[in-house]
C-alpha atoms as a PDB file:
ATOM      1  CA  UNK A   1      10.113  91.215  93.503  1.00  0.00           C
ATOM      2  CA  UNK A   2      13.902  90.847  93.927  1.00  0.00           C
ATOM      3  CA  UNK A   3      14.079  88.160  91.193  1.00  0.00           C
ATOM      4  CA  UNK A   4      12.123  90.883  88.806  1.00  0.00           C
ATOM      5  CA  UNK A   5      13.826  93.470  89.225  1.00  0.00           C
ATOM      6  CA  UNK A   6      17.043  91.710  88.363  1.00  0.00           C
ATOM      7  CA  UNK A   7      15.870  90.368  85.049  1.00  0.00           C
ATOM      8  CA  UNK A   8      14.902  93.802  84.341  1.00  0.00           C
ATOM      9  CA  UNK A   9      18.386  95.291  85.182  1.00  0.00           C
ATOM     10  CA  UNK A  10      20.352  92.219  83.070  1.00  0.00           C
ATOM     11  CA  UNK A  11      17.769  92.830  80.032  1.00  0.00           C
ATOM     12  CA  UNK A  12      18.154  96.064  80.085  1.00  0.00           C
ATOM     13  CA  UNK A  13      21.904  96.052  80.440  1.00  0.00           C
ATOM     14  CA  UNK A  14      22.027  93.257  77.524  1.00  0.00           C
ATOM     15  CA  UNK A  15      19.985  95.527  75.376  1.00  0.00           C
ATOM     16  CA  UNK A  16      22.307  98.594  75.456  1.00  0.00           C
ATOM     17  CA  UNK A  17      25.453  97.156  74.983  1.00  0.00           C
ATOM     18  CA  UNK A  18      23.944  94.977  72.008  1.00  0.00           C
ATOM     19  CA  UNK A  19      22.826  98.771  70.775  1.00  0.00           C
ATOM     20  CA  UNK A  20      26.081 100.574  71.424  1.00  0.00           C
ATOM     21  CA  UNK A  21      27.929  97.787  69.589  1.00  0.00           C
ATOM     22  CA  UNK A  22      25.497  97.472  66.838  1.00  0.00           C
ATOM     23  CA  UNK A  23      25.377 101.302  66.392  1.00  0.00           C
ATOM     24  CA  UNK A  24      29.020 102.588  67.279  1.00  0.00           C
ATOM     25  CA  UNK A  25      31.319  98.730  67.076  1.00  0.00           C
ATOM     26  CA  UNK A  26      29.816  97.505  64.465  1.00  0.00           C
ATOM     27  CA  UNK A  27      31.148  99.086  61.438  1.00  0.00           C
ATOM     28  CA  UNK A  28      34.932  99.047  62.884  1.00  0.00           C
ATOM     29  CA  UNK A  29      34.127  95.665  63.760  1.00  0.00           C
ATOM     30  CA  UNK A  30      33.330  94.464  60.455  1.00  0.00           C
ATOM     31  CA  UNK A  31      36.257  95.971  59.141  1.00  0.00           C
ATOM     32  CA  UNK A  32      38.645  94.296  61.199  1.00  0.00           C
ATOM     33  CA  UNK A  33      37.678  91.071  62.121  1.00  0.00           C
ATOM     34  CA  UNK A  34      34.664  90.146  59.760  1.00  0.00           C
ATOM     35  CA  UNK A  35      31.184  89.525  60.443  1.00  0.00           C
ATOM     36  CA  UNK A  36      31.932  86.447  62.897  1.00  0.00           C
ATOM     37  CA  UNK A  37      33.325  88.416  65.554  1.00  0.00           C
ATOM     38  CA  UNK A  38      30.306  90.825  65.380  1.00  0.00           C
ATOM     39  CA  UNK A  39      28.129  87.842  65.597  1.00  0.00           C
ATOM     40  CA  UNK A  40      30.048  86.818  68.409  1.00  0.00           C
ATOM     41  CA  UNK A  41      29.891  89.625  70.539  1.00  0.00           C
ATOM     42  CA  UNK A  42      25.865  90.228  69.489  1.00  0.00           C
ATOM     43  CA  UNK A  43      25.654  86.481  71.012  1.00  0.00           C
ATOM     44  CA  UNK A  44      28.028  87.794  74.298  1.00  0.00           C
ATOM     45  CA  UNK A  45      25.618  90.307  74.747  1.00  0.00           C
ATOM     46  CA  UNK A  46      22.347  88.519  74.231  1.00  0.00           C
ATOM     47  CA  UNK A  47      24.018  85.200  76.158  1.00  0.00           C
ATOM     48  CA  UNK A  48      22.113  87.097  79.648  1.00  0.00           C
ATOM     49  CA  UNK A  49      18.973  87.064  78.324  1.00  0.00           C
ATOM     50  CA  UNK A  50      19.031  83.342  77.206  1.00  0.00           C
ATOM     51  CA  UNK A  51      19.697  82.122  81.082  1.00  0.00           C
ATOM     52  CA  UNK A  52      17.609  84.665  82.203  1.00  0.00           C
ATOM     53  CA  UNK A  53      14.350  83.462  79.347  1.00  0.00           C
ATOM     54  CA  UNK A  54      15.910  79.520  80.829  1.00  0.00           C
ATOM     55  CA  UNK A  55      15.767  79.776  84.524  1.00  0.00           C
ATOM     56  CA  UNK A  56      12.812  82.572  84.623  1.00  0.00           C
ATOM     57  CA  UNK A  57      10.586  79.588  85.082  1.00  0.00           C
ATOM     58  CA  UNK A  58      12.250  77.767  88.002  1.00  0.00           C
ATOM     59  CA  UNK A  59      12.834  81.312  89.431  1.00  0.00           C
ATOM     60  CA  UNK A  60       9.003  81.964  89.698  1.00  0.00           C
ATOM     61  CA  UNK A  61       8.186  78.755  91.233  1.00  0.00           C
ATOM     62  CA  UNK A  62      11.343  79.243  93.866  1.00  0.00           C
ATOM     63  CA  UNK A  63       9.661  82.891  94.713  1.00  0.00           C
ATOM     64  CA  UNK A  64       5.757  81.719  94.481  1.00  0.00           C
ATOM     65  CA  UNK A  65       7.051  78.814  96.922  1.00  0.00           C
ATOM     66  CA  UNK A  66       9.036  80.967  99.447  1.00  0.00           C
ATOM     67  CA  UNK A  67       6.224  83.644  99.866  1.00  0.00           C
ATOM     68  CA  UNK A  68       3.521  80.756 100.705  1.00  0.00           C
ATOM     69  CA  UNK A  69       5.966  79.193 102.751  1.00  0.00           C
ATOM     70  CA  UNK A  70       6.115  82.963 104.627  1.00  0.00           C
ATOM     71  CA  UNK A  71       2.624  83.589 104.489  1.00  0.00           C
ATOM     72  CA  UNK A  72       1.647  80.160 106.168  1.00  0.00           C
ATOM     73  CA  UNK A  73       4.055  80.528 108.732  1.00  0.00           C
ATOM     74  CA  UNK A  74       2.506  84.060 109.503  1.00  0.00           C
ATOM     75  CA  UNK A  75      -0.933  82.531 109.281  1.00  0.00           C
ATOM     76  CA  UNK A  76       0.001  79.882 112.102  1.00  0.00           C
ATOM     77  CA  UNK A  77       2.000  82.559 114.068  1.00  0.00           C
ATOM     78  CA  UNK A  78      -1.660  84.710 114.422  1.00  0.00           C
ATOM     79  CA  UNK A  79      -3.739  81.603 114.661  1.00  0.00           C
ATOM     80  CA  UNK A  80      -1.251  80.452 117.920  1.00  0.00           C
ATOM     81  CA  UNK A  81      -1.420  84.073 119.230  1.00  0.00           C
ATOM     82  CA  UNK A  82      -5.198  84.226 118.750  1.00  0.00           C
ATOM     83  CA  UNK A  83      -5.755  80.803 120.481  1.00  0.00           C
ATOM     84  CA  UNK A  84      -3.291  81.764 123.577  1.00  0.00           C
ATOM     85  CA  UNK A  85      -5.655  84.982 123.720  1.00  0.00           C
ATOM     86  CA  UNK A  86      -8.644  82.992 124.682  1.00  0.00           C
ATOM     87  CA  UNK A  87      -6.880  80.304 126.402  1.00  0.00           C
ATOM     88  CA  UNK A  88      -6.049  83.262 128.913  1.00  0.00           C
ATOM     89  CA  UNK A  89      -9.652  84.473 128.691  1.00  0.00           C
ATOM     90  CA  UNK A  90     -10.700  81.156 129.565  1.00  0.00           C
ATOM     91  CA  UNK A  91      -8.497  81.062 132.352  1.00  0.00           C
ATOM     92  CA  UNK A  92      -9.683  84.633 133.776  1.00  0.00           C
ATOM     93  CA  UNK A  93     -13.331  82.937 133.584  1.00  0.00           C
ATOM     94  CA  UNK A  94     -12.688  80.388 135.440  1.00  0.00           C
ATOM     95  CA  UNK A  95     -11.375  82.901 138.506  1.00  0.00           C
ATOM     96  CA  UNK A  96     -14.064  85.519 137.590  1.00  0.00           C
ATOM     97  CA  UNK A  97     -16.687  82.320 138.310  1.00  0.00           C
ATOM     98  CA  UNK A  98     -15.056  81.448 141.355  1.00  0.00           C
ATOM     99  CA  UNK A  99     -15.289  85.185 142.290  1.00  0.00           C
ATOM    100  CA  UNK A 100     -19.270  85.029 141.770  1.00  0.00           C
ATOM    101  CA  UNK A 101     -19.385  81.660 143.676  1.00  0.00           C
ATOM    102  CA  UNK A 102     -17.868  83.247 146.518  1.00  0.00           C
ATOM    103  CA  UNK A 103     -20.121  86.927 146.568  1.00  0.00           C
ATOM    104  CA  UNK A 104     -20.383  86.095 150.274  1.00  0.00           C
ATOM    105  CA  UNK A 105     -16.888  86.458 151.229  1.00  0.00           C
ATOM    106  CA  UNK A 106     -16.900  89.470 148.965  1.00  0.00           C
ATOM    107  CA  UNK A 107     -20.034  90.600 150.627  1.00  0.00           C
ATOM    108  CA  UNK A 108     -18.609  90.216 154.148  1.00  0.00           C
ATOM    109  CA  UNK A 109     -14.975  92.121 153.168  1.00  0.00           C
ATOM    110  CA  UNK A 110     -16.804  95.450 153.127  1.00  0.00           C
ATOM    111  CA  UNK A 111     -16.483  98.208 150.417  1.00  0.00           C
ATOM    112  CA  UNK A 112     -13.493  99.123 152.361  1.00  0.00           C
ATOM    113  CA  UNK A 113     -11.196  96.519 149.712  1.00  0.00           C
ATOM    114  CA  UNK A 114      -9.685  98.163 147.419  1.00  0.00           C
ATOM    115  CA  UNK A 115     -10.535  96.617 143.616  1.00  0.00           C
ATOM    116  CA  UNK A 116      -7.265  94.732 142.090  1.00  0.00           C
ATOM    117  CA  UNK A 117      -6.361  96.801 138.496  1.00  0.00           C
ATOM    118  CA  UNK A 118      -8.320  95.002 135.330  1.00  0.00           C
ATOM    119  CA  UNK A 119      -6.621  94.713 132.157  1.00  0.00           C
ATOM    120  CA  UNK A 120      -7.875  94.842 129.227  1.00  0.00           C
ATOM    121  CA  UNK A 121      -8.374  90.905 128.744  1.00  0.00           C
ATOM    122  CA  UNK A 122      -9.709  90.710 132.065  1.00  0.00           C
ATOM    123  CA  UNK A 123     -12.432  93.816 131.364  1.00  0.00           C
ATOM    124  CA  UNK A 124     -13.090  91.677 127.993  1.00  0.00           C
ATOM    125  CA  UNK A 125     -14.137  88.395 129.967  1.00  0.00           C
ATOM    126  CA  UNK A 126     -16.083  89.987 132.549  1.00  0.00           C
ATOM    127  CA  UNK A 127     -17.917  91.966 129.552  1.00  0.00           C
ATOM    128  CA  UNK A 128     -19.105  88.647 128.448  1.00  0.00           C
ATOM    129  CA  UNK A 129     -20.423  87.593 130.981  1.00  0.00           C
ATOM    130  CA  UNK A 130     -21.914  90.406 132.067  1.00  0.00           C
ATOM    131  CA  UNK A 131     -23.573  90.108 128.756  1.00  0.00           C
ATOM    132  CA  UNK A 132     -24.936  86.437 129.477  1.00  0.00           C
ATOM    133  CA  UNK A 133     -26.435  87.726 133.025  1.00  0.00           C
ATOM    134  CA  UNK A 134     -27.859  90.337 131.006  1.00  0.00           C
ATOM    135  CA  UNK A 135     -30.646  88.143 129.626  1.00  0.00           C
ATOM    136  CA  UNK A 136     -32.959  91.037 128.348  1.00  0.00           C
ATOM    137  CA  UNK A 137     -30.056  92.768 126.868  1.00  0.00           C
ATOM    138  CA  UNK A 138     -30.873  96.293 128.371  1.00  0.00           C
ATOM    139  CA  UNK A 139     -27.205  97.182 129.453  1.00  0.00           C
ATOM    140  CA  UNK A 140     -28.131  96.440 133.463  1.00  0.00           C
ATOM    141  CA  UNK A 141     -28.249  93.408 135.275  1.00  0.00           C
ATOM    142  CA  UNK A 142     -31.799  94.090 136.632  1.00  0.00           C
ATOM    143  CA  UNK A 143     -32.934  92.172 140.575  1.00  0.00           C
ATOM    144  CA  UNK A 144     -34.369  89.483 138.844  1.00  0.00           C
ATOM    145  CA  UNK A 145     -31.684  88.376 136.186  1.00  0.00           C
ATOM    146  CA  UNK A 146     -29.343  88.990 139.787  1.00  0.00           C
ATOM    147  CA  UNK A 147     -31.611  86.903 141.581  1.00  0.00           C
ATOM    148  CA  UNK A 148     -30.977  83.924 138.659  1.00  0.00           C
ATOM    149  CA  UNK A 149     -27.194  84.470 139.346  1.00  0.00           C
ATOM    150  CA  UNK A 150     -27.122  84.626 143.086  1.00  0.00           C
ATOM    151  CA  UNK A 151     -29.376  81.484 143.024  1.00  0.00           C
ATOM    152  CA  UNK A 152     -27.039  79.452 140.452  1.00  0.00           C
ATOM    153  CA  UNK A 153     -23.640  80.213 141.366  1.00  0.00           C
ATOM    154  CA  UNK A 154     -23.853  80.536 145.090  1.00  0.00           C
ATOM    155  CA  UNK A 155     -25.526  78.842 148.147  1.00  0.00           C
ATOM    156  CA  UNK A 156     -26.172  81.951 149.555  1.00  0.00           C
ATOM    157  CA  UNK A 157     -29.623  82.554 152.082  1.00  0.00           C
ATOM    158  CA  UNK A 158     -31.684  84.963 151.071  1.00  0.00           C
ATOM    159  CA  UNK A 159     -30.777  87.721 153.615  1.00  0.00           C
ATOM    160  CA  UNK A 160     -26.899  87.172 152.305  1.00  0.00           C
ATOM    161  CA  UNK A 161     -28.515  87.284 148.634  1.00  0.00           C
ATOM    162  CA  UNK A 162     -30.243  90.867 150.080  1.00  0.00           C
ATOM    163  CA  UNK A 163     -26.817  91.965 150.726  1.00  0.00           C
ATOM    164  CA  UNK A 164     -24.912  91.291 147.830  1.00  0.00           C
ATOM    165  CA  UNK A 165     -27.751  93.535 145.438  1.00  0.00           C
ATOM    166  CA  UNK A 166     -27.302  96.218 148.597  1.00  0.00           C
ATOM    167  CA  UNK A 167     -22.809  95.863 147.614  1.00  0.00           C
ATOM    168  CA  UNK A 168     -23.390  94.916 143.969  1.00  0.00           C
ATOM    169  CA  UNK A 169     -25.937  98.449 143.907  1.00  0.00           C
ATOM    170  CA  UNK A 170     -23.139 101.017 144.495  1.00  0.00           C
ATOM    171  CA  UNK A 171     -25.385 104.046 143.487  1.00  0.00           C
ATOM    172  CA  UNK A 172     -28.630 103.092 144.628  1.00  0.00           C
ATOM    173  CA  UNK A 173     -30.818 102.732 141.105  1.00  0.00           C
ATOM    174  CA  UNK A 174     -31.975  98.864 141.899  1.00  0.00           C
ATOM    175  CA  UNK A 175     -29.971  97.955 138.649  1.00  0.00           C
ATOM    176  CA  UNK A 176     -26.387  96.881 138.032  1.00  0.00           C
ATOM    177  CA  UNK A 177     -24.117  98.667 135.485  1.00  0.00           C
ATOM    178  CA  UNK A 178     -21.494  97.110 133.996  1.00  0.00           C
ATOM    179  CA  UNK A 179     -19.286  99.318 136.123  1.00  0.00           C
ATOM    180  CA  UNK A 180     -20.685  98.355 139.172  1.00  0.00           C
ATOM    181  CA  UNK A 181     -19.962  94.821 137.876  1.00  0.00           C
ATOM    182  CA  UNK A 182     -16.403  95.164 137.432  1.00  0.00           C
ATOM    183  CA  UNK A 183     -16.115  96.723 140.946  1.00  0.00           C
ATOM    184  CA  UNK A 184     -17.759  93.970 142.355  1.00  0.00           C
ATOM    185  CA  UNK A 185     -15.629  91.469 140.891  1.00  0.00           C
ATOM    186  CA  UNK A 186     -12.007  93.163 140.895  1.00  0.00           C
ATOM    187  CA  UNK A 187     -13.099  93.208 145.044  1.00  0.00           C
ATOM    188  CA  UNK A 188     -13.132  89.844 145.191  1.00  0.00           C
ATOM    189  CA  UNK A 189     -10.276  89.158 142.990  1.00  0.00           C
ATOM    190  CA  UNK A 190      -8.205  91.447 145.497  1.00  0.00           C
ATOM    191  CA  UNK A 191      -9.240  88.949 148.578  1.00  0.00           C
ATOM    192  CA  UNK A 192      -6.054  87.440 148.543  1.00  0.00           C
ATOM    193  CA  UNK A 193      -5.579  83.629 149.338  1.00  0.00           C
ATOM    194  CA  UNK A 194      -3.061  81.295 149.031  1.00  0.00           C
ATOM    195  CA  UNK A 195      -2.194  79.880 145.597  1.00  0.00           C
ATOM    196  CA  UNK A 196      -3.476  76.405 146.545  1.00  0.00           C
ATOM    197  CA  UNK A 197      -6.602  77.435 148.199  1.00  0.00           C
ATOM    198  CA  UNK A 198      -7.113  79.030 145.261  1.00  0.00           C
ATOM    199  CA  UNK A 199      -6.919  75.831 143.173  1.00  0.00           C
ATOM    200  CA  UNK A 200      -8.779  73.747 144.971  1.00  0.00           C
ATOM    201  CA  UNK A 201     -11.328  76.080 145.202  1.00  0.00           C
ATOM    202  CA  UNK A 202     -11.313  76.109 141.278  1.00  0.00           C
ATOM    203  CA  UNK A 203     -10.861  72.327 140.565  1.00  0.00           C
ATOM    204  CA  UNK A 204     -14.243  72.369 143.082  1.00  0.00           C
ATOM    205  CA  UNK A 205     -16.313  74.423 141.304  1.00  0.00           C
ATOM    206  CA  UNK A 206     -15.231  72.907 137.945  1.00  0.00           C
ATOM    207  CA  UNK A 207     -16.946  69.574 139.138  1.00  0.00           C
ATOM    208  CA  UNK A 208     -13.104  68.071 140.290  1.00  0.00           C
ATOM    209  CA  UNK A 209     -13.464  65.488 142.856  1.00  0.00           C
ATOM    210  CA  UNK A 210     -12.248  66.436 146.752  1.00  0.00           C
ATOM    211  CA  UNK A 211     -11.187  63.334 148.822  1.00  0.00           C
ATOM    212  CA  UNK A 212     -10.073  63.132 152.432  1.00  0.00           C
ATOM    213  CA  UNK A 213      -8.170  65.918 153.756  1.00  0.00           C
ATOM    214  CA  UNK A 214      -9.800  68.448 151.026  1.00  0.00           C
ATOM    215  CA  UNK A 215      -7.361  66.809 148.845  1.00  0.00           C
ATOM    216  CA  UNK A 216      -8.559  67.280 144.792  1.00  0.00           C
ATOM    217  CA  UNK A 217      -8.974  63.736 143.356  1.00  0.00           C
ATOM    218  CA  UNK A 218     -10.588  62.390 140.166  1.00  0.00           C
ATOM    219  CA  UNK A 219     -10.347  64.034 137.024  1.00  0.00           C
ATOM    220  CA  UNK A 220     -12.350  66.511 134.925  1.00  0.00           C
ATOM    221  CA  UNK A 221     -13.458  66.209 131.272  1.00  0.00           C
ATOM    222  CA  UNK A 222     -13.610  68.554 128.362  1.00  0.00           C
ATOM    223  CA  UNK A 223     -17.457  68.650 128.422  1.00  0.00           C
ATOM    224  CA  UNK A 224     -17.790  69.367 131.954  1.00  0.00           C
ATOM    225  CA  UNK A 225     -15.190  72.010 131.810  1.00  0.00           C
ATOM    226  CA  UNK A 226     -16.591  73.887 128.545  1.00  0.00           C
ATOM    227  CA  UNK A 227     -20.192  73.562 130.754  1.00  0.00           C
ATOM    228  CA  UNK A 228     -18.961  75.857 133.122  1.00  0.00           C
ATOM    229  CA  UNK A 229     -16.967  78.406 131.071  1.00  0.00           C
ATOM    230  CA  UNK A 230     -20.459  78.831 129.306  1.00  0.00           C
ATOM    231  CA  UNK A 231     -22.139  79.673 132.609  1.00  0.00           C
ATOM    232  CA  UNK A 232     -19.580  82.809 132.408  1.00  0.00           C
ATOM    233  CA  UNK A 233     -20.314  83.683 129.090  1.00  0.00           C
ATOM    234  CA  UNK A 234     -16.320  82.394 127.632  1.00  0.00           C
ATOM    235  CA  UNK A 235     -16.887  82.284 123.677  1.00  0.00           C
ATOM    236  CA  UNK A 236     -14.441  78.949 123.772  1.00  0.00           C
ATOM    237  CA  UNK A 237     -16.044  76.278 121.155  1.00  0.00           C
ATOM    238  CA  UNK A 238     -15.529  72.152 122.960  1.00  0.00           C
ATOM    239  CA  UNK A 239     -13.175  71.529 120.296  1.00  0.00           C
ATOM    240  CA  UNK A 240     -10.961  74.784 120.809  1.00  0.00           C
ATOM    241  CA  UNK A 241     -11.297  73.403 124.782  1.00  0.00           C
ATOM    242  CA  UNK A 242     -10.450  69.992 123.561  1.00  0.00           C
ATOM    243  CA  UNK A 243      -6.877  71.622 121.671  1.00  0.00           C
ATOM    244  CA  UNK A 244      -5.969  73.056 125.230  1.00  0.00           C
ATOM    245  CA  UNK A 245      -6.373  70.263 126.958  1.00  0.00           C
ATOM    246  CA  UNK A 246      -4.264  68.737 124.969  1.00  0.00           C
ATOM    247  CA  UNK A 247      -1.180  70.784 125.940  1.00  0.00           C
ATOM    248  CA  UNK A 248      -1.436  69.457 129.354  1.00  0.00           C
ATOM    249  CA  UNK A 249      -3.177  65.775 128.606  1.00  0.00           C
ATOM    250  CA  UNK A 250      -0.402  63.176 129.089  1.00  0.00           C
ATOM    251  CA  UNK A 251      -2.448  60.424 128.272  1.00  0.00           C
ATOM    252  CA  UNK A 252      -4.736  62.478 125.705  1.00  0.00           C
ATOM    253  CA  UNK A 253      -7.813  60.931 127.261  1.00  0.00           C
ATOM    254  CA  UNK A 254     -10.053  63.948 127.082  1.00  0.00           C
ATOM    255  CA  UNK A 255      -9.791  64.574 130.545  1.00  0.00           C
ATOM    256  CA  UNK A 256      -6.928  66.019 133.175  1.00  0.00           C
ATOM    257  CA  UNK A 257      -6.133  65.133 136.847  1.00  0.00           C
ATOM    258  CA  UNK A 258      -5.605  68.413 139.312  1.00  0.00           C
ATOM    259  CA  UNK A 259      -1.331  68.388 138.045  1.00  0.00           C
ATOM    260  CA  UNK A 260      -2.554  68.591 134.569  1.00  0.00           C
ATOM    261  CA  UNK A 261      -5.187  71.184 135.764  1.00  0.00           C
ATOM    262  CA  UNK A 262      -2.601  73.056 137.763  1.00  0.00           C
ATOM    263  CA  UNK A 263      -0.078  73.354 134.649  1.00  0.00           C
ATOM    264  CA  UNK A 264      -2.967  74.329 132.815  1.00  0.00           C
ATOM    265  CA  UNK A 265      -3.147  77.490 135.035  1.00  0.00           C
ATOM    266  CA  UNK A 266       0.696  78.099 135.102  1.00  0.00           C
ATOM    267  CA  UNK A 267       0.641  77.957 131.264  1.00  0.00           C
ATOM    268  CA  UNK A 268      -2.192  80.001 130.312  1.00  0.00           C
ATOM    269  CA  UNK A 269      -2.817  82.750 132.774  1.00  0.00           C
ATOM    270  CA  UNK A 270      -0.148  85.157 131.976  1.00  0.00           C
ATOM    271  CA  UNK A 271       1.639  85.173 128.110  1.00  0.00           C
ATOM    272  CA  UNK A 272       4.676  82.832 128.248  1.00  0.00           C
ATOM    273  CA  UNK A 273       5.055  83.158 124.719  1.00  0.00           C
ATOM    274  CA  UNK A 274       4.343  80.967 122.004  1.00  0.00           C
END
């Protein structure tokens, strides 16, 4: 656009002095210095639009080049903010399953916790899997789809598994709205422990290894790991899993040890930036 509009400023200029000199010089020209001075000036004035008609060409591709140049690096700039997005999401599954794996601390705690806040991500991931507990798609979890979950992601008896409907249940209706849901969950992610606890408690449930002394051993592929973010509903496809795995992968095996797991955490649950 900048490159137009300055042809269009020099052709325009070249075309009114060649008119003003044709029209008002060019008699008093011609009388004093012949027709070879007039030529000479008509050439002065049309000299613009020769380099202008010469480089227009070069001057296109230099502009066509710059604006793909812009327009890919704005294409990669949304594609990297889109794929931190669901790295986070994928990290907020991963604590929203250990929340569900652990309804029987929650259970225990009382209704006396007070829920942690939800942000908008973290409403996002726990709508999805919501939706996947949801199996009939009627906007409630109903007791048997609970049952299902209860029965999959916890070792819970059945009078603990009584329970959690009785906390899960706030108003009493023998379903579970997404509401309830949320409340549920955001109590259990307000049972604080310690940050290590915490990740051995996640590297556990993502099928990581414990050895002696609870200590997290082994490692944990990309297959296993996209297994379990599917049994919280995380749209994250095994080759999108694969790419962040890769940030943290020294060896780019396909799998990570718990330090590569831990960084993993560090990086992706909060926005460090790109």
């Amino acid at each position: 656009a900048e490159y137009m509009g300055l042809m269009q400023v020099v052709l325009l200029g070249s075309a009114v002095y060649v008119a003003l000199l044709l029209l008002f010089g060019g008699g008093r020209l011609r009388q004093c210095a012949g027709p070879l001075w007039v030529a000479l000036h008509v050439v002065v004035g049309l000299l613009p639009l020769v380099v202008i008609v010469v480089l227009t060409p070069d001057l296109i591709r230099m502009h066509c080049f710059v604006a793909n140049v812009e327009l890919m690096k704005d294409r990669e700039a949304v594609a990297t903010a889109q794929f931190r997005t669901k790295a986070r999401q994928a990290m907020q599954a991963i604590r929203t399953l250990r929340v569900l794996s652990r309804m029987s601390y929650i259970v225990a705690a009382g209704s006396h916790v007070q829920p942690a806040p939800l942000g908008a991500e973290e409403t996002l991931v726990l709508r999805q899997a919501f939706n996947l507990y949801d199996a009939d798609h009627s906007g409630a979890i109903e007791p048997a789809e609970l049952e299902r979950l209860l029965l999959t992601l916890t070792d819970m008896n059945a009078d603990q598994r009584a329970e959690a409907r009785r906390c899960l249940d706030a108003n009493k209706d023998g379903h579970i709205s997404f509401d309830e849901f949320c409340l549920f969950i955001a109590r259990g992610l307000a049972l604080k422990s310690s940050e290590k606890e915490e990740e051995v408690d996640l590297w556990r449930l993502l099928g990581g290894a414990i050895g002696p002394n609870d200590a997290p051993s082994g490692t944990i592929s990309a297959d296993v790991l996209h297994e379990r973010l599917e049994s919280v509903g995380c749209p994250f496809s095994i080759g999108e899993l694969r790419s962040l795995l890769l940030e943290v992968d020294e060896d780019s095996d396909g799998h990570i040890a718990f330090d590569e797991f831990r960084e993993m955490l560090e990086l992706y649950s909060h926005d460090h930036g790109p």
